[in-house]
PDB file of N, CA and C in Angstrom:
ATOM      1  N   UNK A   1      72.375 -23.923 -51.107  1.00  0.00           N
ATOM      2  CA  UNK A   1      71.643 -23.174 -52.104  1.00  0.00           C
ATOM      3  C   UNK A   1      72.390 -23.302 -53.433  1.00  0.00           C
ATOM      4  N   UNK A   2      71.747 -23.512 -54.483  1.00  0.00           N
ATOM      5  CA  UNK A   2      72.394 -23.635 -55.847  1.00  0.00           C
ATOM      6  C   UNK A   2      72.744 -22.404 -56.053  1.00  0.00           C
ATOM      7  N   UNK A   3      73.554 -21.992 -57.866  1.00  0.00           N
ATOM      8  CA  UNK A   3      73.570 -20.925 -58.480  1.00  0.00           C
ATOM      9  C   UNK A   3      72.628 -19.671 -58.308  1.00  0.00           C
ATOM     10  N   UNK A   4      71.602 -20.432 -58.904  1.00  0.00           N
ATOM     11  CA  UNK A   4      70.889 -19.308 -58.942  1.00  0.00           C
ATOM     12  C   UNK A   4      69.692 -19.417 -57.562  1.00  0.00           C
ATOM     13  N   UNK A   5      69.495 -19.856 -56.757  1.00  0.00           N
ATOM     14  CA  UNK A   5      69.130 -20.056 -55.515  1.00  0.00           C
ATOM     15  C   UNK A   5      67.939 -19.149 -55.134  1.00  0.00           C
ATOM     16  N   UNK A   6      68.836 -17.950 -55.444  1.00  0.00           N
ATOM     17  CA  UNK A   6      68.085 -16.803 -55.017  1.00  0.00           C
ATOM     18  C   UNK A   6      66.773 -16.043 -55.880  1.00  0.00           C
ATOM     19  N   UNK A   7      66.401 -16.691 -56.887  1.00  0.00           N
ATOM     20  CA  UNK A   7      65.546 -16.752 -58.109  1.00  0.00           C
ATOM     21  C   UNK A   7      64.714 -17.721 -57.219  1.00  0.00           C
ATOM     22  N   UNK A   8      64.796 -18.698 -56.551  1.00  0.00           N
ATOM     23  CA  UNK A   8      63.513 -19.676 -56.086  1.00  0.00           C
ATOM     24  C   UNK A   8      62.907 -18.493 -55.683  1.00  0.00           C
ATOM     25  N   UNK A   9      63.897 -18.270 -54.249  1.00  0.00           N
ATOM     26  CA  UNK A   9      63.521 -17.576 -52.818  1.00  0.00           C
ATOM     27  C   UNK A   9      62.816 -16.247 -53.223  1.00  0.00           C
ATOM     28  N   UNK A  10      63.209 -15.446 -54.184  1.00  0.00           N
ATOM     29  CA  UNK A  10      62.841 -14.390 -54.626  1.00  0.00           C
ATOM     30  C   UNK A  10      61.316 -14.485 -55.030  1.00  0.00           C
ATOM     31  N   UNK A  11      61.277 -15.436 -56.034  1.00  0.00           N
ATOM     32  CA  UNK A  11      59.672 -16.066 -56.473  1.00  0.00           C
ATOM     33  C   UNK A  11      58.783 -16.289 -55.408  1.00  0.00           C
ATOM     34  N   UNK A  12      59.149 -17.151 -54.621  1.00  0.00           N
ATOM     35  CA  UNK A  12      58.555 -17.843 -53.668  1.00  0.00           C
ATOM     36  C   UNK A  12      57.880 -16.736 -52.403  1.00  0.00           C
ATOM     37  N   UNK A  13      58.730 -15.941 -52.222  1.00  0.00           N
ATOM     38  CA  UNK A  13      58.740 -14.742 -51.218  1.00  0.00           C
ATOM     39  C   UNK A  13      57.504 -13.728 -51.766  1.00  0.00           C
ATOM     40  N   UNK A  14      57.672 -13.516 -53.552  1.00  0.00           N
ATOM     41  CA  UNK A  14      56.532 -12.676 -53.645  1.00  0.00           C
ATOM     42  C   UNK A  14      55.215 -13.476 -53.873  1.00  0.00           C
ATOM     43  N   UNK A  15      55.780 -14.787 -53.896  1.00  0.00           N
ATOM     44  CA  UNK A  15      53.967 -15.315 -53.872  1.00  0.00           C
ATOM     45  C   UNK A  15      53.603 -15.337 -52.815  1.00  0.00           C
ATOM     46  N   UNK A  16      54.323 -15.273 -51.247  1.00  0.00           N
ATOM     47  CA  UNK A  16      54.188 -15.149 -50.244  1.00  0.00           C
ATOM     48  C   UNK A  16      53.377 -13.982 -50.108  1.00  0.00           C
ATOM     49  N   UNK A  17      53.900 -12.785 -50.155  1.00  0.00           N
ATOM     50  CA  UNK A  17      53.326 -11.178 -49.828  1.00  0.00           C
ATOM     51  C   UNK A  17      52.214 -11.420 -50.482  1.00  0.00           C
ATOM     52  N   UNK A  18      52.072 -12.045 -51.851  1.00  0.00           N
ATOM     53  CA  UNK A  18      50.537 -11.863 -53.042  1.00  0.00           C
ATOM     54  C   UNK A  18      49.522 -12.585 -51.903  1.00  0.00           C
ATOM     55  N   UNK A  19      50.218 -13.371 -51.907  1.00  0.00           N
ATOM     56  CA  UNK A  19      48.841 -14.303 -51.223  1.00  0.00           C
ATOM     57  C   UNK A  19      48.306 -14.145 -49.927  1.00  0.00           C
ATOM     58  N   UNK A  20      49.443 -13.357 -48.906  1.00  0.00           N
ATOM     59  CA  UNK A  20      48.719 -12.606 -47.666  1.00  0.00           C
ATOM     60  C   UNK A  20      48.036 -11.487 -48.067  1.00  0.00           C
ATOM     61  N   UNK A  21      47.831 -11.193 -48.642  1.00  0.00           N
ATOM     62  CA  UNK A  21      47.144  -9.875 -49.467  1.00  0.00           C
ATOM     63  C   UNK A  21      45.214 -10.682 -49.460  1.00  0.00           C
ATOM     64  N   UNK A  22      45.617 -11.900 -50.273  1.00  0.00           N
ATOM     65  CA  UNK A  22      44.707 -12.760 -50.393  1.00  0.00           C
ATOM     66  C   UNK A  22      43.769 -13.159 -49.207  1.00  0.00           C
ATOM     67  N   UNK A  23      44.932 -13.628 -47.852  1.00  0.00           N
ATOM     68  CA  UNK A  23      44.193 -14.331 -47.225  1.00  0.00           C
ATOM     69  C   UNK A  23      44.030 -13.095 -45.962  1.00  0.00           C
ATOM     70  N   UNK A  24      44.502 -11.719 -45.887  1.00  0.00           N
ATOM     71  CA  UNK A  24      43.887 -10.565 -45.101  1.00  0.00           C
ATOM     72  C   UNK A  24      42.260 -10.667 -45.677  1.00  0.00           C
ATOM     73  N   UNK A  25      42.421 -10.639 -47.025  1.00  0.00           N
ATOM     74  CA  UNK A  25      40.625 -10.230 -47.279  1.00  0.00           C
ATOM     75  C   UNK A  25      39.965 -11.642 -46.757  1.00  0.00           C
ATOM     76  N   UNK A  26      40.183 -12.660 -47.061  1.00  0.00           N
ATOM     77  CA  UNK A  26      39.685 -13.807 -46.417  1.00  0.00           C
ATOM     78  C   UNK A  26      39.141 -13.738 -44.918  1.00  0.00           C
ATOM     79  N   UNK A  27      40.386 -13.146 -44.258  1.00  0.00           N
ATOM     80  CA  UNK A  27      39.801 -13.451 -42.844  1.00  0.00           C
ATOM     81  C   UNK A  27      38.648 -11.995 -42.816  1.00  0.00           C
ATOM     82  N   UNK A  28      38.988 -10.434 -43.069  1.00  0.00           N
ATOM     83  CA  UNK A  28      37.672 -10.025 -42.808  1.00  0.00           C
ATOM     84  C   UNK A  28      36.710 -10.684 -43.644  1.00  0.00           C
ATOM     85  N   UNK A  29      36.381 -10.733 -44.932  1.00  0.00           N
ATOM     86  CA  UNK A  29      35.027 -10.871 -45.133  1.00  0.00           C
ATOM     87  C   UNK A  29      34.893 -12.965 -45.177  1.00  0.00           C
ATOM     88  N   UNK A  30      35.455 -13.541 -44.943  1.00  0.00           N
ATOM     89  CA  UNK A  30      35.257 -14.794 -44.652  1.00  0.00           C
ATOM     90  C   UNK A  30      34.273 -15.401 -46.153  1.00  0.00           C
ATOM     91  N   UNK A  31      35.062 -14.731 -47.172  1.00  0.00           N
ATOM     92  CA  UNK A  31      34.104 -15.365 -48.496  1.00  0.00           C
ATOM     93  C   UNK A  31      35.147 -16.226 -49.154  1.00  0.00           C
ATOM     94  N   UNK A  32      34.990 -17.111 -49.289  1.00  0.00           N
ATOM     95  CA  UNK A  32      35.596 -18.554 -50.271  1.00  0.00           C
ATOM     96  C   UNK A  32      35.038 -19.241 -51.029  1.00  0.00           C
ATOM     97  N   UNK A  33      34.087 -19.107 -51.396  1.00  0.00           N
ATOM     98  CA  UNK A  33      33.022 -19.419 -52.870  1.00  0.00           C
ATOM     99  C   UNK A  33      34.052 -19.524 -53.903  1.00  0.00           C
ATOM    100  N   UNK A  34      34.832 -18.470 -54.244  1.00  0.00           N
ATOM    101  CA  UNK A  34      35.463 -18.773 -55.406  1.00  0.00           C
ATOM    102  C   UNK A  34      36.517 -19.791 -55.099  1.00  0.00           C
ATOM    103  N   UNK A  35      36.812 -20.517 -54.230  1.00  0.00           N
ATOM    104  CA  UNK A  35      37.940 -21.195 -53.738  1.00  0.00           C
ATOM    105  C   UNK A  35      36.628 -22.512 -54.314  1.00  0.00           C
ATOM    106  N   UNK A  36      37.460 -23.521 -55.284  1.00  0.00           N
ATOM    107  CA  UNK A  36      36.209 -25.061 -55.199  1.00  0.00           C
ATOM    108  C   UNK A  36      37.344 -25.793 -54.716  1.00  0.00           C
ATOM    109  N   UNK A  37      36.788 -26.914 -54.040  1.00  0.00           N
ATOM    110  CA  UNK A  37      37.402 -28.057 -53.221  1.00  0.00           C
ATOM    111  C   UNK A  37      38.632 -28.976 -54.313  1.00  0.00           C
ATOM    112  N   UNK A  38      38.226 -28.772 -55.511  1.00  0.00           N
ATOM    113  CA  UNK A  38      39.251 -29.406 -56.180  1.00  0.00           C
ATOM    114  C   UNK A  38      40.689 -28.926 -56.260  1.00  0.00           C
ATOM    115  N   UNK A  39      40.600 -27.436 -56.575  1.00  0.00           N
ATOM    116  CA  UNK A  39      41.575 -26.089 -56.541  1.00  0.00           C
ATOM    117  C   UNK A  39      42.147 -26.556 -55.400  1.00  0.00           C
ATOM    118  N   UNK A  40      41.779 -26.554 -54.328  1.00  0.00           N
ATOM    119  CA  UNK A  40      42.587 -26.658 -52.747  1.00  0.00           C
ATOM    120  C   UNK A  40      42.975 -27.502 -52.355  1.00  0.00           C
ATOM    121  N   UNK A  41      42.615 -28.988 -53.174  1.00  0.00           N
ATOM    122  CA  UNK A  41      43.171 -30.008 -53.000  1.00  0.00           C
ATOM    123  C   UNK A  41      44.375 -30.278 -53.857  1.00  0.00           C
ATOM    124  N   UNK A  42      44.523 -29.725 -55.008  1.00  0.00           N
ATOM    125  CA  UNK A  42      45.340 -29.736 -56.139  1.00  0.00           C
ATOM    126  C   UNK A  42      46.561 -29.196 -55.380  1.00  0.00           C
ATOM    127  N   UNK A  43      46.289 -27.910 -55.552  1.00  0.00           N
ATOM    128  CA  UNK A  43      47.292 -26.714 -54.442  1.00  0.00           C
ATOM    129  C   UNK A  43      47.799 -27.553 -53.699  1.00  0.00           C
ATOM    130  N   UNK A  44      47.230 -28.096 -52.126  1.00  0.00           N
ATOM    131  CA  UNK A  44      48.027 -28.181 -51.228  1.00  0.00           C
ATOM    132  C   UNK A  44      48.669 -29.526 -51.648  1.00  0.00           C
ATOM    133  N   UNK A  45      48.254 -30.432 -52.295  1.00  0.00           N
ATOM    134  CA  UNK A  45      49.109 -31.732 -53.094  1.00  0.00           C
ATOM    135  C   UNK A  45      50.468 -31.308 -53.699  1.00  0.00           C
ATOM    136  N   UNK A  46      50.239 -30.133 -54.442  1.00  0.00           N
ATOM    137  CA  UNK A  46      51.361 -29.173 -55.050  1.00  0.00           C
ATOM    138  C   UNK A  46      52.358 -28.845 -54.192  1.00  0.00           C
ATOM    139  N   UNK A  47      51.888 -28.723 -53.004  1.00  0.00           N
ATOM    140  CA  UNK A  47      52.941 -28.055 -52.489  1.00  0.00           C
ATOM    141  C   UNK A  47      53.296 -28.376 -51.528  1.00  0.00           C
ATOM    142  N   UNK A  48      53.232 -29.863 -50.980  1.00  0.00           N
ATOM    143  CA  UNK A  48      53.432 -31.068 -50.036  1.00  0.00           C
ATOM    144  C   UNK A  48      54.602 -31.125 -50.685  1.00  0.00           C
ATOM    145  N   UNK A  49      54.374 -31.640 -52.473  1.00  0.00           N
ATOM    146  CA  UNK A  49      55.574 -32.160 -53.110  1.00  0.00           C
ATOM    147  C   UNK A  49      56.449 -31.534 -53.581  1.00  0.00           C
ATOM    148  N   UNK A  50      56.684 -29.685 -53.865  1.00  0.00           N
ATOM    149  CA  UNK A  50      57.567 -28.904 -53.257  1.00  0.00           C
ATOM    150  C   UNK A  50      58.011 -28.901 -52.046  1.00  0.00           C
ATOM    151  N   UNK A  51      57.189 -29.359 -50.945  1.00  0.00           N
ATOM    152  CA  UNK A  51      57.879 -28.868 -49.718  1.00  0.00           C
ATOM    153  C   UNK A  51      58.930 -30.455 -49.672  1.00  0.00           C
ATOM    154  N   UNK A  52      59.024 -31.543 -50.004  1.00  0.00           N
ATOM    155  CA  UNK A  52      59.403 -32.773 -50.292  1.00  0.00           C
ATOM    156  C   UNK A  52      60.463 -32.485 -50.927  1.00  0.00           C
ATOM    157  N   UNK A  53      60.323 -32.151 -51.992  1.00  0.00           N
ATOM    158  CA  UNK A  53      61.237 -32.235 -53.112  1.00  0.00           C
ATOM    159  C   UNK A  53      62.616 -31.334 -52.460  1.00  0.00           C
ATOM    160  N   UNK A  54      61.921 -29.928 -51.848  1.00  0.00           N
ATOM    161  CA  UNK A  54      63.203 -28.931 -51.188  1.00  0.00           C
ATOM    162  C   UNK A  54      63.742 -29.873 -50.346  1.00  0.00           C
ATOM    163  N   UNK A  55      63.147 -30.586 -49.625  1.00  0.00           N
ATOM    164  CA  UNK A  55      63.785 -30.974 -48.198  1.00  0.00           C
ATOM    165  C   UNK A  55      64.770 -32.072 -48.476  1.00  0.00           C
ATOM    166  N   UNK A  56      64.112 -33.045 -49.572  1.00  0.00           N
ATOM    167  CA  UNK A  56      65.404 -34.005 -50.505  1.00  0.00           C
ATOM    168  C   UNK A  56      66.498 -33.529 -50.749  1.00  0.00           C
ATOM    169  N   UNK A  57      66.503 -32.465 -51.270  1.00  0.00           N
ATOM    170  CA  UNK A  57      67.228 -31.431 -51.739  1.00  0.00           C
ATOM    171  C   UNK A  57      68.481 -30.685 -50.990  1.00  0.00           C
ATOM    172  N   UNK A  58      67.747 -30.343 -49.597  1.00  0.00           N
ATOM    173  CA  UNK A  58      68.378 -29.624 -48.507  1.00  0.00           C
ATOM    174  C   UNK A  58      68.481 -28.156 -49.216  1.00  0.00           C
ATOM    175  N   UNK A  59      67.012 -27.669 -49.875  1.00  0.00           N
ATOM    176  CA  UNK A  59      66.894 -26.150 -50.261  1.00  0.00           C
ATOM    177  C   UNK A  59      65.577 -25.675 -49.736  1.00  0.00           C
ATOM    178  N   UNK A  60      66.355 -24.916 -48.576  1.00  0.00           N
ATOM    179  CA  UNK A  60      65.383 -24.541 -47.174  1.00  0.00           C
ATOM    180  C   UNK A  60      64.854 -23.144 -48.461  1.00  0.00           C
ATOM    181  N   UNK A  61      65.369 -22.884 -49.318  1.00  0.00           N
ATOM    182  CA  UNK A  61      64.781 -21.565 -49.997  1.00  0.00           C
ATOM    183  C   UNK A  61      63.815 -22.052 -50.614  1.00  0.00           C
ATOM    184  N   UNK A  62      63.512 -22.939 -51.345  1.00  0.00           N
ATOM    185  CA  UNK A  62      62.296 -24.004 -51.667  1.00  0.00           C
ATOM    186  C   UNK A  62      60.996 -24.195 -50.469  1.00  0.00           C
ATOM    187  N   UNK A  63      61.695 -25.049 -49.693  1.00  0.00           N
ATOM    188  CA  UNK A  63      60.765 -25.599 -48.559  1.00  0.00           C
ATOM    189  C   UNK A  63      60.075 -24.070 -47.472  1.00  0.00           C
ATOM    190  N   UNK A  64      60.906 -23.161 -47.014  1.00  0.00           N
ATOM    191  CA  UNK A  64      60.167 -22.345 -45.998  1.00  0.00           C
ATOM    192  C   UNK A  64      59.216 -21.357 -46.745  1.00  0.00           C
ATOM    193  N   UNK A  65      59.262 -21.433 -47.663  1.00  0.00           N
ATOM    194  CA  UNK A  65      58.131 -20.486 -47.862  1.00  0.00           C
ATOM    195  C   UNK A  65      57.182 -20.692 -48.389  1.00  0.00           C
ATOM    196  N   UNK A  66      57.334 -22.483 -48.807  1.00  0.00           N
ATOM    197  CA  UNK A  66      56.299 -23.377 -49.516  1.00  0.00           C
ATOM    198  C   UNK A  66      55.521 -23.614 -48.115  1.00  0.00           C
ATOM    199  N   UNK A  67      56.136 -23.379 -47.203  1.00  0.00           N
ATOM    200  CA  UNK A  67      55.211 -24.059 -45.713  1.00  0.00           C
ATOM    201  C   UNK A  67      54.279 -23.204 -45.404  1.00  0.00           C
ATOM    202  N   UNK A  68      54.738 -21.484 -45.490  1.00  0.00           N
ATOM    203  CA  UNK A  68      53.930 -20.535 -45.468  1.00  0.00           C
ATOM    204  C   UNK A  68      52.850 -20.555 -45.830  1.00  0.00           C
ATOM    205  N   UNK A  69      53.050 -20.920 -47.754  1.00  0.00           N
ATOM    206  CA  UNK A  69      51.894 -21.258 -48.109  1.00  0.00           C
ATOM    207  C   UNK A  69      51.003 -22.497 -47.824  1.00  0.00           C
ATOM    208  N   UNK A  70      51.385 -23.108 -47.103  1.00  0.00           N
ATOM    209  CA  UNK A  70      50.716 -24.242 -46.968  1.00  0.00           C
ATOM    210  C   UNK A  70      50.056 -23.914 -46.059  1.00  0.00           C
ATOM    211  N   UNK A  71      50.238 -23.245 -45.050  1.00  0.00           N
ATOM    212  CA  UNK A  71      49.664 -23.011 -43.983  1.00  0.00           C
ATOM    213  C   UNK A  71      48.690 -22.333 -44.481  1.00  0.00           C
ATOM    214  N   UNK A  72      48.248 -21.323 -44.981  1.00  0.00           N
ATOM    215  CA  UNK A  72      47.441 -20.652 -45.739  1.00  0.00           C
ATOM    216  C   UNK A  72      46.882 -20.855 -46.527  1.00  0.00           C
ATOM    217  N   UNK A  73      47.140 -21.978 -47.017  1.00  0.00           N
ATOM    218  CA  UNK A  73      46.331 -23.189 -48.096  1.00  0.00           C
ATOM    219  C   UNK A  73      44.951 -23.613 -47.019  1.00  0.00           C
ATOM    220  N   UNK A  74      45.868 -24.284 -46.034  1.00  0.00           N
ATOM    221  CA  UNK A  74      45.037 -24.859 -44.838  1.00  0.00           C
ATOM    222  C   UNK A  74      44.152 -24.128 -44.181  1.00  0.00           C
ATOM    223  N   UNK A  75      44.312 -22.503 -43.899  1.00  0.00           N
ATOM    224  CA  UNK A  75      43.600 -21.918 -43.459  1.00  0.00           C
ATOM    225  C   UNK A  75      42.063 -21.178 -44.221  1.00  0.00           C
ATOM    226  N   UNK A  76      42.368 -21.370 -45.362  1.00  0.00           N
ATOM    227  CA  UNK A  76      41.438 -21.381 -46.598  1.00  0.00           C
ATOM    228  C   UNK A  76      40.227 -22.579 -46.252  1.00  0.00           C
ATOM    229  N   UNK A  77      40.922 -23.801 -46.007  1.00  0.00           N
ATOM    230  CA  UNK A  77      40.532 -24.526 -46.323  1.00  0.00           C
ATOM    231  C   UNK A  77      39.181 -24.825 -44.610  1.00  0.00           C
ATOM    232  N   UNK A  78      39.807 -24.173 -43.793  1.00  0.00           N
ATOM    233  CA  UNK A  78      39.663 -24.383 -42.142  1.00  0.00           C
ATOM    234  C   UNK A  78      38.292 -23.162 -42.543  1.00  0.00           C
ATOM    235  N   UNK A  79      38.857 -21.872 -42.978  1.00  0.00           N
ATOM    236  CA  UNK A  79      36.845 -20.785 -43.365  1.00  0.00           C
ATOM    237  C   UNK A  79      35.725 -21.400 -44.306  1.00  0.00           C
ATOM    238  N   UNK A  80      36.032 -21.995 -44.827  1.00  0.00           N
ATOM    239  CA  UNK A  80      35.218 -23.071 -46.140  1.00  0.00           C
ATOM    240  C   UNK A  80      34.137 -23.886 -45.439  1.00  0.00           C
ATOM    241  N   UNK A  81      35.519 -24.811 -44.380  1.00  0.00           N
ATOM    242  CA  UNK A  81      34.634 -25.873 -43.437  1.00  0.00           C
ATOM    243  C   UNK A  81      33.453 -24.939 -42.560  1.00  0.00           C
ATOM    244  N   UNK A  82      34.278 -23.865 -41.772  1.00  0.00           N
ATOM    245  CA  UNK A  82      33.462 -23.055 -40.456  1.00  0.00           C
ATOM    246  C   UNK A  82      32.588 -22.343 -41.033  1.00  0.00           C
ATOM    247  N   UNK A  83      32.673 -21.832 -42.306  1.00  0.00           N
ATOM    248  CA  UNK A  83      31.059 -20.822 -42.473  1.00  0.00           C
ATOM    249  C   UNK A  83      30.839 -21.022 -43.810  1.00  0.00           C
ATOM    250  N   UNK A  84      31.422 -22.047 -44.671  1.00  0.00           N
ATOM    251  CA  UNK A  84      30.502 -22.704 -45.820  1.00  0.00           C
ATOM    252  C   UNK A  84      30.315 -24.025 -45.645  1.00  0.00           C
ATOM    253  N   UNK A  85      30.226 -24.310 -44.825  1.00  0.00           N
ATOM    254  CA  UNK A  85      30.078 -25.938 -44.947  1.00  0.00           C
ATOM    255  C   UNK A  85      28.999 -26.636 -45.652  1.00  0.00           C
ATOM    256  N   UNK A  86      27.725 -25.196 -46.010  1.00  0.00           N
ATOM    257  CA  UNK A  86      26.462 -26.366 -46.697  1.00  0.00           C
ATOM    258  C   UNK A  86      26.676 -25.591 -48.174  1.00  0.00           C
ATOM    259  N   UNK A  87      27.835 -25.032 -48.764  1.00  0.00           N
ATOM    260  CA  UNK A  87      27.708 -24.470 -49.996  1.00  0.00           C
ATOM    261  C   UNK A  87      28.420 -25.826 -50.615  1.00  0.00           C
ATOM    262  N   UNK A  88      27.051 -26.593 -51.388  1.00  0.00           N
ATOM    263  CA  UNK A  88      27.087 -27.890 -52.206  1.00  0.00           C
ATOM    264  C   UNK A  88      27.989 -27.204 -53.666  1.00  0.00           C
ATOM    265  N   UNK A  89      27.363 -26.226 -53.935  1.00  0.00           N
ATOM    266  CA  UNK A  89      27.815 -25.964 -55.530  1.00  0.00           C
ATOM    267  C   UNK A  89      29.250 -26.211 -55.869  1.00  0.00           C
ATOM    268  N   UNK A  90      30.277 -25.738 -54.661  1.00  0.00           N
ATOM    269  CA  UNK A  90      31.719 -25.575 -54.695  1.00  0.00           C
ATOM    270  C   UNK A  90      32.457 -27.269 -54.767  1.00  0.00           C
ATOM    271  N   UNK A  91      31.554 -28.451 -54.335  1.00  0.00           N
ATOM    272  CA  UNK A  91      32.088 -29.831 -53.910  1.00  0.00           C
ATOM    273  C   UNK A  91      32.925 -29.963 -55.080  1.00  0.00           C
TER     274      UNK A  91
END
Protein backbone atom coordinates (compact mmCIF):
# COMPACT_ATOMS: atom_id res chain seq x y z
CA UNK A 1 0.00 0.00 0.00
CA UNK A 2 1.44 3.47 -0.80
CA UNK A 3 1.45 6.72 1.45
CA UNK A 4 -1.57 7.63 1.24
CA UNK A 5 -3.20 4.15 0.45
CA UNK A 6 -5.82 4.56 2.66
CA UNK A 7 -7.53 7.58 0.66
CA UNK A 8 -8.06 4.86 -2.36
CA UNK A 9 -9.62 2.28 0.08
CA UNK A 10 -11.55 4.88 1.92
CA UNK A 11 -13.09 6.25 -1.55
CA UNK A 12 -13.56 3.08 -2.97
CA UNK A 13 -15.36 1.55 0.20
CA UNK A 14 -17.91 4.47 0.17
CA UNK A 15 -18.70 4.01 -3.40
CA UNK A 16 -19.15 0.56 -2.34
CA UNK A 17 -21.97 1.23 0.53
CA UNK A 18 -23.49 4.17 -2.22
CA UNK A 19 -23.96 1.78 -4.72
CA UNK A 20 -25.47 -1.18 -2.61
CA UNK A 21 -27.92 1.30 -1.62
CA UNK A 22 -28.37 1.45 -5.48
CA UNK A 23 -28.48 -2.02 -6.33
CA UNK A 24 -30.99 -3.05 -2.95
CA UNK A 25 -33.59 -0.83 -4.90
CA UNK A 26 -32.69 -2.61 -8.13
CA UNK A 27 -33.32 -5.96 -6.98
CA UNK A 28 -36.87 -5.05 -5.32
CA UNK A 29 -38.32 -3.01 -7.93
CA UNK A 30 -36.20 -4.53 -10.90
CA UNK A 31 -36.30 -0.96 -12.84
CA UNK A 32 -33.13 -0.13 -15.04
CA UNK A 33 -34.47 2.17 -17.69
CA UNK A 34 -32.35 4.76 -16.43
CA UNK A 35 -29.27 2.48 -16.71
CA UNK A 36 -28.54 2.86 -21.12
CA UNK A 37 -26.30 0.14 -22.49
CA UNK A 38 -23.60 2.61 -23.26
CA UNK A 39 -23.27 3.82 -19.39
CA UNK A 40 -22.70 0.00 -18.48
CA UNK A 41 -20.46 -0.66 -20.96
CA UNK A 42 -18.28 2.41 -20.27
CA UNK A 43 -18.44 1.57 -16.39
CA UNK A 44 -17.55 -1.93 -16.48
CA UNK A 45 -14.54 -1.10 -19.22
CA UNK A 46 -13.64 1.45 -16.36
CA UNK A 47 -13.27 -0.73 -14.04
CA UNK A 48 -11.69 -3.91 -15.70
CA UNK A 49 -8.85 -1.27 -16.13
CA UNK A 50 -8.80 -0.27 -12.44
CA UNK A 51 -9.10 -3.68 -11.46
CA UNK A 52 -5.72 -4.19 -13.96
CA UNK A 53 -4.02 -1.35 -13.17
CA UNK A 54 -4.34 -2.34 -9.00
CA UNK A 55 -3.26 -5.77 -9.69
CA UNK A 56 0.01 -4.38 -11.81
CA UNK A 57 0.43 -2.52 -9.01
CA UNK A 58 -0.01 -5.16 -6.21
CA UNK A 59 -2.78 -2.52 -4.55
CA UNK A 60 -5.35 -5.05 -3.36
CA UNK A 61 -6.95 -1.52 -1.88
CA UNK A 62 -7.55 -0.54 -5.56
CA UNK A 63 -8.50 -3.95 -6.99
CA UNK A 64 -11.06 -5.53 -4.09
CA UNK A 65 -13.45 -3.22 -4.07
CA UNK A 66 -13.27 -2.38 -7.77
CA UNK A 67 -14.42 -6.21 -8.07
CA UNK A 68 -17.34 -5.49 -5.82
CA UNK A 69 -18.29 -3.12 -8.08
CA UNK A 70 -17.94 -5.00 -10.89
CA UNK A 71 -19.91 -7.54 -9.78
CA UNK A 72 -22.73 -5.19 -9.43
CA UNK A 73 -22.02 -3.59 -12.62
CA UNK A 74 -22.75 -7.16 -13.95
CA UNK A 75 -25.68 -7.68 -12.01
CA UNK A 76 -27.31 -4.49 -13.42
CA UNK A 77 -26.51 -5.59 -16.41
CA UNK A 78 -27.95 -9.57 -15.83
CA UNK A 79 -31.99 -7.39 -14.66
CA UNK A 80 -31.77 -5.32 -18.01
CA UNK A 81 -31.25 -8.67 -20.01
CA UNK A 82 -34.13 -10.77 -17.68
CA UNK A 83 -37.00 -8.20 -17.58
CA UNK A 84 -36.00 -5.47 -20.16
CA UNK A 85 -34.84 -7.18 -22.83
CA UNK A 86 -37.41 -5.57 -25.50
CA UNK A 87 -36.83 -1.89 -24.01
CA UNK A 88 -35.27 -0.68 -27.63
CA UNK A 89 -35.13 3.03 -26.40
CA UNK A 90 -32.15 2.29 -23.82
CA UNK A 91 -29.79 0.39 -26.92
Amino acid sequence: MGKYGFLATTSLMFNVISFTSLLRSIYKTKATASFNWLYLLGNIIAQILLIIYGILNNAPEIYVPTILLIFGLLYIVYIKFTYHYDDEKNL
